[in-house]
C-alpha atoms as a PDB file:
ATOM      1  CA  UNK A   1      11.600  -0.956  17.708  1.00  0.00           C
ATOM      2  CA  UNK A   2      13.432  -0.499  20.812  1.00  0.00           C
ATOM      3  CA  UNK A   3      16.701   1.871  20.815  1.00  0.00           C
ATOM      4  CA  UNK A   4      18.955   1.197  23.367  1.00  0.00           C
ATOM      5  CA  UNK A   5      22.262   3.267  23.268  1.00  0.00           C
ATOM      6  CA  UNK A   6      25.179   2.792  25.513  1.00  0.00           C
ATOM      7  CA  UNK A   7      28.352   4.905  26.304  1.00  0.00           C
ATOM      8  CA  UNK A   8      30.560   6.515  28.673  1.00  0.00           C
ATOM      9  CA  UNK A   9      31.057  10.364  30.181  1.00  0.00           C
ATOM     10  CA  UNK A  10      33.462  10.828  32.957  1.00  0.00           C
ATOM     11  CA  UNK A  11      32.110  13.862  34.018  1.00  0.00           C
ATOM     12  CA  UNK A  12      29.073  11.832  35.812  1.00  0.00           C
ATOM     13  CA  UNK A  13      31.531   9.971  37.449  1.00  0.00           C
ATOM     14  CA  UNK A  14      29.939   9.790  41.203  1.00  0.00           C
ATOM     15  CA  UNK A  15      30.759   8.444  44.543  1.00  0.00           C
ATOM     16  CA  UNK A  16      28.898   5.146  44.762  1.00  0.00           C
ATOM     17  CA  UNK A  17      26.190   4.697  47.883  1.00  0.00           C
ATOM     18  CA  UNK A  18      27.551   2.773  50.727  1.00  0.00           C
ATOM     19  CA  UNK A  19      26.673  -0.385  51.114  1.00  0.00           C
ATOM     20  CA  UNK A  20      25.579  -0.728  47.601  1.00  0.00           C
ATOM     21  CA  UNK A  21      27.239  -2.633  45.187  1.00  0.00           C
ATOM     22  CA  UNK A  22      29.560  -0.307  42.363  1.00  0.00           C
ATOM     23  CA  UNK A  23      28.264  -1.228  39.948  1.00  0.00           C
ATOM     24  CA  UNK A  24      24.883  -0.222  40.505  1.00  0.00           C
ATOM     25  CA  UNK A  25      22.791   2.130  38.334  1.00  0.00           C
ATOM     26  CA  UNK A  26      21.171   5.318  39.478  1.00  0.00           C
ATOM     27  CA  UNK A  27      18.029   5.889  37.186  1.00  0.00           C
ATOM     28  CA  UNK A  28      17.567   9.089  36.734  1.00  0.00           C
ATOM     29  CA  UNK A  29      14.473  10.920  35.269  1.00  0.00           C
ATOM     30  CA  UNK A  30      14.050  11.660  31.717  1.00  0.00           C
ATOM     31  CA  UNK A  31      14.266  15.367  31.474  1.00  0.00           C
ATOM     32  CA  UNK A  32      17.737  14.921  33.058  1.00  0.00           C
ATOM     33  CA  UNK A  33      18.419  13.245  29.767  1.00  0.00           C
ATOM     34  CA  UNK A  34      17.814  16.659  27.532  1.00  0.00           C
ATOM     35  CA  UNK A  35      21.121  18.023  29.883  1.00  0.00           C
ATOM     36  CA  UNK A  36      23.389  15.407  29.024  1.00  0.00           C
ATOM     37  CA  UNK A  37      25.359  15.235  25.963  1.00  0.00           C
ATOM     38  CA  UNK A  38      24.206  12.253  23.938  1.00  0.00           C
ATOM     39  CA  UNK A  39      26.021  10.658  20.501  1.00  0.00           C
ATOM     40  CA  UNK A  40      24.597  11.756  17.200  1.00  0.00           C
ATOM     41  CA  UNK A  41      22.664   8.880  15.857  1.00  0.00           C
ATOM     42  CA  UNK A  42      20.164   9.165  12.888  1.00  0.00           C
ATOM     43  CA  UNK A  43      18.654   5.986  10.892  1.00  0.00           C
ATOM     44  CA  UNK A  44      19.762   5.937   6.781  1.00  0.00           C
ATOM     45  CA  UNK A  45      16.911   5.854   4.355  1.00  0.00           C
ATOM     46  CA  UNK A  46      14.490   6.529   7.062  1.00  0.00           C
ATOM     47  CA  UNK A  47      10.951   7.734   6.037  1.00  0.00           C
ATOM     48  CA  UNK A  48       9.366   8.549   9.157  1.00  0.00           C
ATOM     49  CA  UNK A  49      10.290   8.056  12.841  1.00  0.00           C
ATOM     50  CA  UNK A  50       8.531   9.584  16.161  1.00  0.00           C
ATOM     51  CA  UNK A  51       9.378   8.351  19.642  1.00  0.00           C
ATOM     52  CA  UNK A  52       7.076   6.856  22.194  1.00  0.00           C
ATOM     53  CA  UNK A  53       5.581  10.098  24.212  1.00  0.00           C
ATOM     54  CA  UNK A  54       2.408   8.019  25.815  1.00  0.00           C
ATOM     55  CA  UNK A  55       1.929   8.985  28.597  1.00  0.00           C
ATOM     56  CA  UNK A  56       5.422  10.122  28.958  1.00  0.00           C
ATOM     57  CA  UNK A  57       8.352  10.275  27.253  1.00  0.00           C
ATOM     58  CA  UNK A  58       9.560   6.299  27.516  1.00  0.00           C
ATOM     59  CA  UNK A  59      12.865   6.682  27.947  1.00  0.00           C
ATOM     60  CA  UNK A  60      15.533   4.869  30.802  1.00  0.00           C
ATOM     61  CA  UNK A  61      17.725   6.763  31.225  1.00  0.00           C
ATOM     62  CA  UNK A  62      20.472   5.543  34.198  1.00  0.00           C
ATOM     63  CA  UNK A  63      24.091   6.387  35.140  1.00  0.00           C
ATOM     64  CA  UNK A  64      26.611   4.177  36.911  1.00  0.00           C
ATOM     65  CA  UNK A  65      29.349   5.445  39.585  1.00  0.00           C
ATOM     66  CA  UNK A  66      32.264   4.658  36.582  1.00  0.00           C
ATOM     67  CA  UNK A  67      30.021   7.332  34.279  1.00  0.00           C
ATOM     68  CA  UNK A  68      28.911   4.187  31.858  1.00  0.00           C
ATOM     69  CA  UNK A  69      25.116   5.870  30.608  1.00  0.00           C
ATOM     70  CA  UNK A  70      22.084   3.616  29.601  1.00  0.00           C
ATOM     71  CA  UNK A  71      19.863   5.002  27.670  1.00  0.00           C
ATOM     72  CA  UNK A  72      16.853   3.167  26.609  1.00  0.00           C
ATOM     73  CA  UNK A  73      13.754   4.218  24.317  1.00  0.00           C
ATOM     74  CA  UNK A  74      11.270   3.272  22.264  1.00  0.00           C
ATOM     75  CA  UNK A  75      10.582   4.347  18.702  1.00  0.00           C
ATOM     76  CA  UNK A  76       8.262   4.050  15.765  1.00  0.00           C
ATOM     77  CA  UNK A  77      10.081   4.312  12.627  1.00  0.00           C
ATOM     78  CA  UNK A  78       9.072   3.483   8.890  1.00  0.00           C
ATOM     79  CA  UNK A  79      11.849   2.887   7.246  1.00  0.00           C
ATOM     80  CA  UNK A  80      11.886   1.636   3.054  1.00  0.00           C
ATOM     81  CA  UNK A  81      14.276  -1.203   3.103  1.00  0.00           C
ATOM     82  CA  UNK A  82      15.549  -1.971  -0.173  1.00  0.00           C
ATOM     83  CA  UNK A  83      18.646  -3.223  -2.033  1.00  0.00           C
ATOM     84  CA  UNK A  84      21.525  -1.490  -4.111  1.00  0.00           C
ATOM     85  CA  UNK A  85      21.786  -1.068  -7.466  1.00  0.00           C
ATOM     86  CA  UNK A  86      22.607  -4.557  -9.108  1.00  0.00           C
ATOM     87  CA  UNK A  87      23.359  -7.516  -6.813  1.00  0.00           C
ATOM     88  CA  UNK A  88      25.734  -5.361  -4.648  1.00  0.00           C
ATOM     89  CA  UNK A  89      23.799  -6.121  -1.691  1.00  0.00           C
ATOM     90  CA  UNK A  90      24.232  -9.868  -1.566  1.00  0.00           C
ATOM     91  CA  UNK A  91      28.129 -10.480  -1.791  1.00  0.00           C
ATOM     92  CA  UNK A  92      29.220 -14.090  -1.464  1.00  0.00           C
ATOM     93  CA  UNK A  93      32.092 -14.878  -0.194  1.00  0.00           C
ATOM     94  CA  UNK A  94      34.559 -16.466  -2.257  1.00  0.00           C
ATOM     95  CA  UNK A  95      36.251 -18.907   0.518  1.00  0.00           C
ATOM     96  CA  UNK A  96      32.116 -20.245   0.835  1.00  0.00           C
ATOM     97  CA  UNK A  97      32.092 -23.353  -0.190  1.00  0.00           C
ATOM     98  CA  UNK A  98      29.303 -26.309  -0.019  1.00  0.00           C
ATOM     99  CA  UNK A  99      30.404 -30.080  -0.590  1.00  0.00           C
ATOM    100  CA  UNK A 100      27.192 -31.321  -2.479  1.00  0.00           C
ATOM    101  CA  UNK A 101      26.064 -27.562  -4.379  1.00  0.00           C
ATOM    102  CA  UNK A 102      27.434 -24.734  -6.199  1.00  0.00           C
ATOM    103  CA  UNK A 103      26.552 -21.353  -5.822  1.00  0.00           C
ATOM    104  CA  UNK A 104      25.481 -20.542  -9.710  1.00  0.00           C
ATOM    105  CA  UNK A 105      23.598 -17.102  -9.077  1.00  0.00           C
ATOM    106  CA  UNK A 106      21.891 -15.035  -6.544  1.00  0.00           C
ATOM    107  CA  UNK A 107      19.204 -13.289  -7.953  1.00  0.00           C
ATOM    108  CA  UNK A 108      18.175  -9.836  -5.869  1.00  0.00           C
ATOM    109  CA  UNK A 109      14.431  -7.890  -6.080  1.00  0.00           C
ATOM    110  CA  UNK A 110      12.363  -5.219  -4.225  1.00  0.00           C
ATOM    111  CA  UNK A 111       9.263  -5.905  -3.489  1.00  0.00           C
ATOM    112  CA  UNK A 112       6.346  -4.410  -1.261  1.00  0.00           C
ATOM    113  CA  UNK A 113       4.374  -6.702   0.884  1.00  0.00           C
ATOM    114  CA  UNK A 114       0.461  -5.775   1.579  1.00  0.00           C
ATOM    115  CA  UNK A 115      -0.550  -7.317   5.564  1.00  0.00           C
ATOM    116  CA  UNK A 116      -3.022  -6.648   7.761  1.00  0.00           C
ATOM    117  CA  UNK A 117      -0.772  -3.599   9.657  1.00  0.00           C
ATOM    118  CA  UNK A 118       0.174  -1.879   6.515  1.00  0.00           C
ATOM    119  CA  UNK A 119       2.448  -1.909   3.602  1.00  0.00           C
ATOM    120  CA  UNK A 120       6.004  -3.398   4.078  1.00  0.00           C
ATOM    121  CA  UNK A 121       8.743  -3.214   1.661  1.00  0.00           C
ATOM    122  CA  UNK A 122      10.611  -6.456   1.347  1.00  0.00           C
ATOM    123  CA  UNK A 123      14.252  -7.089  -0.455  1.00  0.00           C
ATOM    124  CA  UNK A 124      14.280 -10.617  -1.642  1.00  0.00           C
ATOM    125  CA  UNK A 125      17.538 -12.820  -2.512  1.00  0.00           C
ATOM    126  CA  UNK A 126      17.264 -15.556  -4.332  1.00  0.00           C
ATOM    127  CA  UNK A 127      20.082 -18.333  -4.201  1.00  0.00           C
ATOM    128  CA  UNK A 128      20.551 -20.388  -6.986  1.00  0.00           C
ATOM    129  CA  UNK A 129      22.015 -24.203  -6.315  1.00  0.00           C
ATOM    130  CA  UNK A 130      23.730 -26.796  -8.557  1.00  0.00           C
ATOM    131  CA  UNK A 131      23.942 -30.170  -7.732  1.00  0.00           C
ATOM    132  CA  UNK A 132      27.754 -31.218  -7.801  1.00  0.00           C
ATOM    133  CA  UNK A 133      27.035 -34.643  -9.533  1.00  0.00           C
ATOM    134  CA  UNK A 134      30.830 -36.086  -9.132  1.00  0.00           C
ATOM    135  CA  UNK A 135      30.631 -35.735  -5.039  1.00  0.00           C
ATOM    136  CA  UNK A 136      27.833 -38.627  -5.349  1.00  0.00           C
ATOM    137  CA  UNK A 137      29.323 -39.932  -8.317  1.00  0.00           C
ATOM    138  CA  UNK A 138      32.382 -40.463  -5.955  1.00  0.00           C
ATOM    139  CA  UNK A 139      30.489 -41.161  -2.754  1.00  0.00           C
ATOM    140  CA  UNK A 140      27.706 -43.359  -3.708  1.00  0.00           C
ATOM    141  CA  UNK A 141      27.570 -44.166  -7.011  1.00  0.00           C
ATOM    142  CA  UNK A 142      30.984 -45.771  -7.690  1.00  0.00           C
ATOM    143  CA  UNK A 143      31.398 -47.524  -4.424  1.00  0.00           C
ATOM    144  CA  UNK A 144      27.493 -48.563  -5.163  1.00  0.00           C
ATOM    145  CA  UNK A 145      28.914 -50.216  -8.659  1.00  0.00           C
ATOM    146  CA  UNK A 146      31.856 -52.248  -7.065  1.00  0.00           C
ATOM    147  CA  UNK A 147      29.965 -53.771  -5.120  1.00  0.00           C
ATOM    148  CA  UNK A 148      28.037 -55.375  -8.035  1.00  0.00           C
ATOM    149  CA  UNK A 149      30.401 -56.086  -9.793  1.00  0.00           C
ATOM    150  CA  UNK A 150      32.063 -57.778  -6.392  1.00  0.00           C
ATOM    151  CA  UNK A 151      29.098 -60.215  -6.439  1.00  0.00           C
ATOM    152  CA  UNK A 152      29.478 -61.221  -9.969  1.00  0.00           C
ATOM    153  CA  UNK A 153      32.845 -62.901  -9.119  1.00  0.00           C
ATOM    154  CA  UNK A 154      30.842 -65.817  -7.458  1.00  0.00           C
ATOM    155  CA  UNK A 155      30.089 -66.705 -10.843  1.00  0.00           C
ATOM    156  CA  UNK A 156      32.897 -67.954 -11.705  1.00  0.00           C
ATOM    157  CA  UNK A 157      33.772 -69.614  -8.127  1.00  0.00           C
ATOM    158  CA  UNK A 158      33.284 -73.374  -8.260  1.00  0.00           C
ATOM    159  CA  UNK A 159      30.110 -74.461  -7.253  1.00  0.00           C
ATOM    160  CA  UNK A 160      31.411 -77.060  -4.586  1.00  0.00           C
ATOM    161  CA  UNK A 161      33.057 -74.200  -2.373  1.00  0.00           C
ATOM    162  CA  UNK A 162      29.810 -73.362  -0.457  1.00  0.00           C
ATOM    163  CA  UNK A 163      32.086 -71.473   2.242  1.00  0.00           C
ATOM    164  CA  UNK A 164      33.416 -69.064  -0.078  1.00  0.00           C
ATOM    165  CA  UNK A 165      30.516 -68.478  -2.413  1.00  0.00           C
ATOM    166  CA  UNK A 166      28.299 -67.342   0.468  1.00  0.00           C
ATOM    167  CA  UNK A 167      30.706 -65.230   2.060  1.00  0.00           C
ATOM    168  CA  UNK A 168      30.881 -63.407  -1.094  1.00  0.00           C
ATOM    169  CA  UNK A 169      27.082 -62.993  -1.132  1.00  0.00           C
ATOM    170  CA  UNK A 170      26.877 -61.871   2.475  1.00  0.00           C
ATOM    171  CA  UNK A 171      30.083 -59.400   2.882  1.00  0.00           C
ATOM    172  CA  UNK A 172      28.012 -57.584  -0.842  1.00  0.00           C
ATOM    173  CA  UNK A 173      24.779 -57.795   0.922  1.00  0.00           C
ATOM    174  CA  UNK A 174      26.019 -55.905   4.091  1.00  0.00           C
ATOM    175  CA  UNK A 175      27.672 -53.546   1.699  1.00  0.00           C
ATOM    176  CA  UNK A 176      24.897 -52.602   0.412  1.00  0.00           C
ATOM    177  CA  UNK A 177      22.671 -52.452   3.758  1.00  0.00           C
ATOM    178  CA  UNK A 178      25.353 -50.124   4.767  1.00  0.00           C
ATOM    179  CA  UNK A 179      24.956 -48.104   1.677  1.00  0.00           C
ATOM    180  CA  UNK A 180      21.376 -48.011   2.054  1.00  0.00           C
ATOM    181  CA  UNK A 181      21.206 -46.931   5.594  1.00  0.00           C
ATOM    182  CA  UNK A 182      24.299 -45.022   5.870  1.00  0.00           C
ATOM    183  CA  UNK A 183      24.129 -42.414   3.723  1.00  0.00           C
ATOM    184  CA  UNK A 184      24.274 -39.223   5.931  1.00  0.00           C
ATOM    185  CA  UNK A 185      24.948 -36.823   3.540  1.00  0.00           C
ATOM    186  CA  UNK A 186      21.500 -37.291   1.782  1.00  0.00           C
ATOM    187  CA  UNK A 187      18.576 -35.498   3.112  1.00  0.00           C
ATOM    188  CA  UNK A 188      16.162 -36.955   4.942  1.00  0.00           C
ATOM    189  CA  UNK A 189      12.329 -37.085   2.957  1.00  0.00           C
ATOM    190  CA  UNK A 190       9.472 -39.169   2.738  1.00  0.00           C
ATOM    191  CA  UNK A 191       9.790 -40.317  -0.812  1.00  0.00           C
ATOM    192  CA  UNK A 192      11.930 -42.023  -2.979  1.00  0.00           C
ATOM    193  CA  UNK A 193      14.650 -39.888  -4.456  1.00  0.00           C
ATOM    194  CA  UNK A 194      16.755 -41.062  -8.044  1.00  0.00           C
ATOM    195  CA  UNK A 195      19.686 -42.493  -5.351  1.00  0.00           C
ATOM    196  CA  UNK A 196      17.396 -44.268  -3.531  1.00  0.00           C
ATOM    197  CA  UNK A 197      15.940 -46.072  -6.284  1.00  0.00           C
ATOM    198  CA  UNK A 198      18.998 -47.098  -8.291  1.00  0.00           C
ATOM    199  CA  UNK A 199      20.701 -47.829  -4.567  1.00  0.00           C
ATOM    200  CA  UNK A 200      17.938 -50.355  -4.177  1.00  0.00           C
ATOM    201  CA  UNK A 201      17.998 -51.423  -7.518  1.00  0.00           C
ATOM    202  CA  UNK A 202      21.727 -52.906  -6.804  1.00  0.00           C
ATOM    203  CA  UNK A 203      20.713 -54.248  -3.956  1.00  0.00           C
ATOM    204  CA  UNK A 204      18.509 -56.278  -5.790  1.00  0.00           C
ATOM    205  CA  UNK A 205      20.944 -57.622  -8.040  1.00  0.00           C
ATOM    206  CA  UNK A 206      23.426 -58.516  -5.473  1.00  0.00           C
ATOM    207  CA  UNK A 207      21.042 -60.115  -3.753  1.00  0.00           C
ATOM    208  CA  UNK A 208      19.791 -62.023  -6.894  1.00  0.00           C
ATOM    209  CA  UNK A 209      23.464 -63.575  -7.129  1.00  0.00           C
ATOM    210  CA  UNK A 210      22.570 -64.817  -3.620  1.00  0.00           C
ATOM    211  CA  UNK A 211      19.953 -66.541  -4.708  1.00  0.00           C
ATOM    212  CA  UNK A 212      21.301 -68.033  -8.066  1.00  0.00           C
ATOM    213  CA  UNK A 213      23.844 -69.519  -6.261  1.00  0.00           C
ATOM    214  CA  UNK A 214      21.020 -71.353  -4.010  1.00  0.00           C
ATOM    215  CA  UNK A 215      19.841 -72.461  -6.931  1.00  0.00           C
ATOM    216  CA  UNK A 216      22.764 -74.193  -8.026  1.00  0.00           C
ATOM    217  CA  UNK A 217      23.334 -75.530  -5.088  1.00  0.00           C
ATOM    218  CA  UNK A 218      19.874 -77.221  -5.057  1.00  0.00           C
ATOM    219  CA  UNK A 219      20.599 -78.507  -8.182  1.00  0.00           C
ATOM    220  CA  UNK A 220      23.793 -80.095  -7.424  1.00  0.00           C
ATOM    221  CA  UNK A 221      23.072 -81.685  -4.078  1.00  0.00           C
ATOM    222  CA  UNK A 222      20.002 -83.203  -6.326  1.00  0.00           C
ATOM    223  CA  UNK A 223      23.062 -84.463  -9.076  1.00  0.00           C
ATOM    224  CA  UNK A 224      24.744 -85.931  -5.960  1.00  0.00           C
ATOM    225  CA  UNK A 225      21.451 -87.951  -4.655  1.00  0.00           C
ATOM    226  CA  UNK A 226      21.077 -89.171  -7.986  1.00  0.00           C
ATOM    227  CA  UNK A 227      24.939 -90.524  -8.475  1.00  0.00           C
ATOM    228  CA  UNK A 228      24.386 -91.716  -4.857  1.00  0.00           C
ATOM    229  CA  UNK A 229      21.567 -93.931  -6.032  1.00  0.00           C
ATOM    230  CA  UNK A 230      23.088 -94.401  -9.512  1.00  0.00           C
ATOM    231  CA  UNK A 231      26.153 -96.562  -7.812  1.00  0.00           C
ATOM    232  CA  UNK A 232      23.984 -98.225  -5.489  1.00  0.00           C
ATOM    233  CA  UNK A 233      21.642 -99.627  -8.486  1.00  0.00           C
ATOM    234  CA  UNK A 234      24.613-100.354 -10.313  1.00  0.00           C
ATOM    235  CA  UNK A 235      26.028-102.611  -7.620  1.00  0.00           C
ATOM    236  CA  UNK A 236      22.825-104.003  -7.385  1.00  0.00           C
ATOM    237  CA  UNK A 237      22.719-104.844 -10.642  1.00  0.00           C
ATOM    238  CA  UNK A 238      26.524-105.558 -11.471  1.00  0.00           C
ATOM    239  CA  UNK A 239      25.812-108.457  -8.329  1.00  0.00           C
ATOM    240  CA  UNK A 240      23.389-109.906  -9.373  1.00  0.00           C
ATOM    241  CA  UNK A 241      24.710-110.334 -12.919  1.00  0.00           C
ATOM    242  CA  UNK A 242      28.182-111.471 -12.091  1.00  0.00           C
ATOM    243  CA  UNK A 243      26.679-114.544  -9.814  1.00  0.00           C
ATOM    244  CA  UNK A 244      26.292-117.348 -12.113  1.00  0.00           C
ATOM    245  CA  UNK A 245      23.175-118.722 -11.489  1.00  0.00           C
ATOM    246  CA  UNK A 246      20.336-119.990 -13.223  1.00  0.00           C
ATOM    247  CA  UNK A 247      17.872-117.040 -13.415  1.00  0.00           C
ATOM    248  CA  UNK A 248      14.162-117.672 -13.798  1.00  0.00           C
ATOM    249  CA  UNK A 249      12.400-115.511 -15.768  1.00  0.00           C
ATOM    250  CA  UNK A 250      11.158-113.376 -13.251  1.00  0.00           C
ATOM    251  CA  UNK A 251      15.165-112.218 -11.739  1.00  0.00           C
ATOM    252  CA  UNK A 252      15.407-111.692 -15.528  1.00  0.00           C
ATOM    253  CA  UNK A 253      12.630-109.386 -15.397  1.00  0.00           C
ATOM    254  CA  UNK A 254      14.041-107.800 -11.968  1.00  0.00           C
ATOM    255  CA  UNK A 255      17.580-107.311 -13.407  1.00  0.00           C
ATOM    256  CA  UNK A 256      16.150-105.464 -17.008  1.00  0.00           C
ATOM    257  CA  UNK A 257      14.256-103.342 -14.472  1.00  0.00           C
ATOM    258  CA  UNK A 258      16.308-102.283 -12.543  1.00  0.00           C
ATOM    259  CA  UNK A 259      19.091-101.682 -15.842  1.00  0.00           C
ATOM    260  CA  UNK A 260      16.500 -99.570 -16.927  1.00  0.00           C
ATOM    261  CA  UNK A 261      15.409 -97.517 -13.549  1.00  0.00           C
ATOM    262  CA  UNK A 262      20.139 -96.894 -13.512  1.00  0.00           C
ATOM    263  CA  UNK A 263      19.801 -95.420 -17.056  1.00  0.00           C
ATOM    264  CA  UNK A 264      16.681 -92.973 -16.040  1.00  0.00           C
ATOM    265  CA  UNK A 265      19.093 -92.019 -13.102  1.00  0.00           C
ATOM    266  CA  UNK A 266      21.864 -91.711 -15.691  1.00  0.00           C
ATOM    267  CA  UNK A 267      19.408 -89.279 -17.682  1.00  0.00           C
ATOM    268  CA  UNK A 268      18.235 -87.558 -14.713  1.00  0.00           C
ATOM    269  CA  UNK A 269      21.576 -86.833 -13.385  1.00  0.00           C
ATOM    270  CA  UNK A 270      23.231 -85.703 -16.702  1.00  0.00           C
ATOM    271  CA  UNK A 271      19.926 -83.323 -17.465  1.00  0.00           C
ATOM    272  CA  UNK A 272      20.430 -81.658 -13.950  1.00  0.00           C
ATOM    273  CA  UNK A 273      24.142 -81.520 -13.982  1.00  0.00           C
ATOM    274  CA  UNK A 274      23.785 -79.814 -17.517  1.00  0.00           C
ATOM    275  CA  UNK A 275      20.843 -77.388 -15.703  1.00  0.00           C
ATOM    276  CA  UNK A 276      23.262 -76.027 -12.979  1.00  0.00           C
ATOM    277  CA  UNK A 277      26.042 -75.802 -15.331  1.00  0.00           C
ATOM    278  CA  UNK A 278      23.895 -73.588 -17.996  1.00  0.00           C
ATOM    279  CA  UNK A 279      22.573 -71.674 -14.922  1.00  0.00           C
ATOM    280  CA  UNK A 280      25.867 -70.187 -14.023  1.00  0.00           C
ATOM    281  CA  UNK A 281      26.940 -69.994 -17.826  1.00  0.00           C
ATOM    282  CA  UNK A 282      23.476 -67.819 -18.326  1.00  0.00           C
ATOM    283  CA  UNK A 283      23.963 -65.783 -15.254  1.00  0.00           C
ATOM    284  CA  UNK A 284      27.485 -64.772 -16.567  1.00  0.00           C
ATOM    285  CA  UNK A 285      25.625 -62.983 -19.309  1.00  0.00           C
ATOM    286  CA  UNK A 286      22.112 -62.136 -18.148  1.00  0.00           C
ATOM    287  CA  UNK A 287      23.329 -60.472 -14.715  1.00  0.00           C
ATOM    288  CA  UNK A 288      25.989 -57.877 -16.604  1.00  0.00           C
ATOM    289  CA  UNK A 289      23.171 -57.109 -19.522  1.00  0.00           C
ATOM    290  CA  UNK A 290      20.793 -56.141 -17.146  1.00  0.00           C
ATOM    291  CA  UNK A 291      22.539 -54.239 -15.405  1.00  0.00           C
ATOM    292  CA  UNK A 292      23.892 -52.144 -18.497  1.00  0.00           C
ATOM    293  CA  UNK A 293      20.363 -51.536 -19.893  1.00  0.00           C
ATOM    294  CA  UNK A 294      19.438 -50.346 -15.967  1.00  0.00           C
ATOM    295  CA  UNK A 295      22.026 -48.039 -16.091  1.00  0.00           C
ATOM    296  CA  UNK A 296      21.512 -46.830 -19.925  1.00  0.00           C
ATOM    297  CA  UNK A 297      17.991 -45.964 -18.783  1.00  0.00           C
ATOM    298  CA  UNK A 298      18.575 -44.657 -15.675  1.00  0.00           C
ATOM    299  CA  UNK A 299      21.532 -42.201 -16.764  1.00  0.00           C
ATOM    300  CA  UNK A 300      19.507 -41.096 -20.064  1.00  0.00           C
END
């Protein structure tokens, strides 16, 4: 350990060396210390201590023209280091305060340390953290839900208003990319942590709204192909039925064929309508009862 002790005696106040700068220090030799009045110190609790005498005494020892004295040495001190009775030693302060942990106990011991040098004592504090669940409750967790719940709305936006469905979907989707890869105030590890999981969970089922909706929208543009083709058979066949003609039997085959091919379109186009229509009615349910049981087990 070095001991390096500093202080001031005007009575070595000297005329500084011209030429020199004043602030310069005169080192002087160590047996001039043992003549100069030096402060009491003494180390608490110390066991043993012994100064540096090899080969000489190591002490700097040096004296500025203002009287300012350094005084520098080396010593070899075993000291026992321990703590006070209790948890005296560790105080914390009671303005300290952490935004995602409480403080709940600090736990104090004395303990002695076996090396390769020796025996060491060593005074241990232990810190005891709790989580503070509402700051993520508040921070992640409740913004995180919203946002869900913001994509469910699309189910209950017409179909037919592709512009506003999708913008939904997207505006969630970011929401959650920003969620994912904004959070700051989590630390940084190489596995998955609780948040993590249920944080990618939602994104899931936001993005699974996305993707119901592009299934409904298959399924209609399909329902509009089919009344496309519906009215064009049914001109066809409203044409050729309102001409009056004689029809061999062969047109009269032709027009029951094509009657027939209109009411498979008919079918068709009712069955799909009825498909997309069911889809959304489903999703109304099946999207907010997974997402209970998800939290249910998650939470418990």
């Amino acid at each position: 350990m070095f001991f390096r002790q500093r202080w001031n005696d005007s009575r070595l106040c000297y005329l500084p060396v011209r030429g020199k700068p004043t602030d310069q220090r005169l080192i002087l030799s160590p047996e001039i210390s043992k003549h100069v009045w030096k402060p009491n110190i003494y180390f608490r609790n110390s066991k043993e201590a012994r100064f540096h005498l090899v080969p000489t005494q190591n002490v700097l020892f040096g004296v500025t023209p203002d009287g300012c004295i350094l005084m520098n040495s080396q010593t070899e001190d075993d000291v026992i280091v321990k703590w006070g009775a209790g948890n005296r030693g560790v105080i914390v302060s009671n303005y300290l305060e952490i935004p995602q942990f409480d403080i709940s106990k600090v736990v104090v011991r004395n303990r002695n340390s076996s090396y390769n040098t020796g025996v060491f004592s060593e005074p241990q504090a232990t810190f005891v953290f709790k989580r503070r669940v509402m700051f993520y409750v508040y921070g992640f967790y409740l913004p995180v839900v919203l946002v869900v719940l913001l994509s469910w709305i699309s189910f209950w936006i017409d179909p037919e208003s592709t512009p506003a469905r999708v913008s939904l979907g997207v505006i969630t989707i970011l929401a959650m990319g920003n969620f994912l890869h904004g959070g700051g105030a989590t630390p940084n590890v190489s596995y998955a942590t609780a948040l993590d999981v249920y944080m990618i969970t939602c994104f899931v089922f936001v993005f699974a709204c996305l993707l119901e909706y592009a299934a409904v929208h298959c399924a209609l543009n399909k329902s509009q192909k089919a009344e496309i083709n519906e009215g064009m058979e049914n001109e066809s066949v409203s044409s050729a039925s309102t001409i009056p003609l004689p029809m061999t039997s062969n047109e009269n085959e032709v027009t029951s064929a094509l009657r027939r091919k209109s009411l498979v379109i008919e079918t068709k186009l009712r069955y799909i309508q009825f498909n997309s229509t069911s889809l959304e009615s489903y999703s109304r349910v099946a999207f907010p009862l997974c997402f209970l049981i998800f939290n249910v087990a998650y939470w418990l």
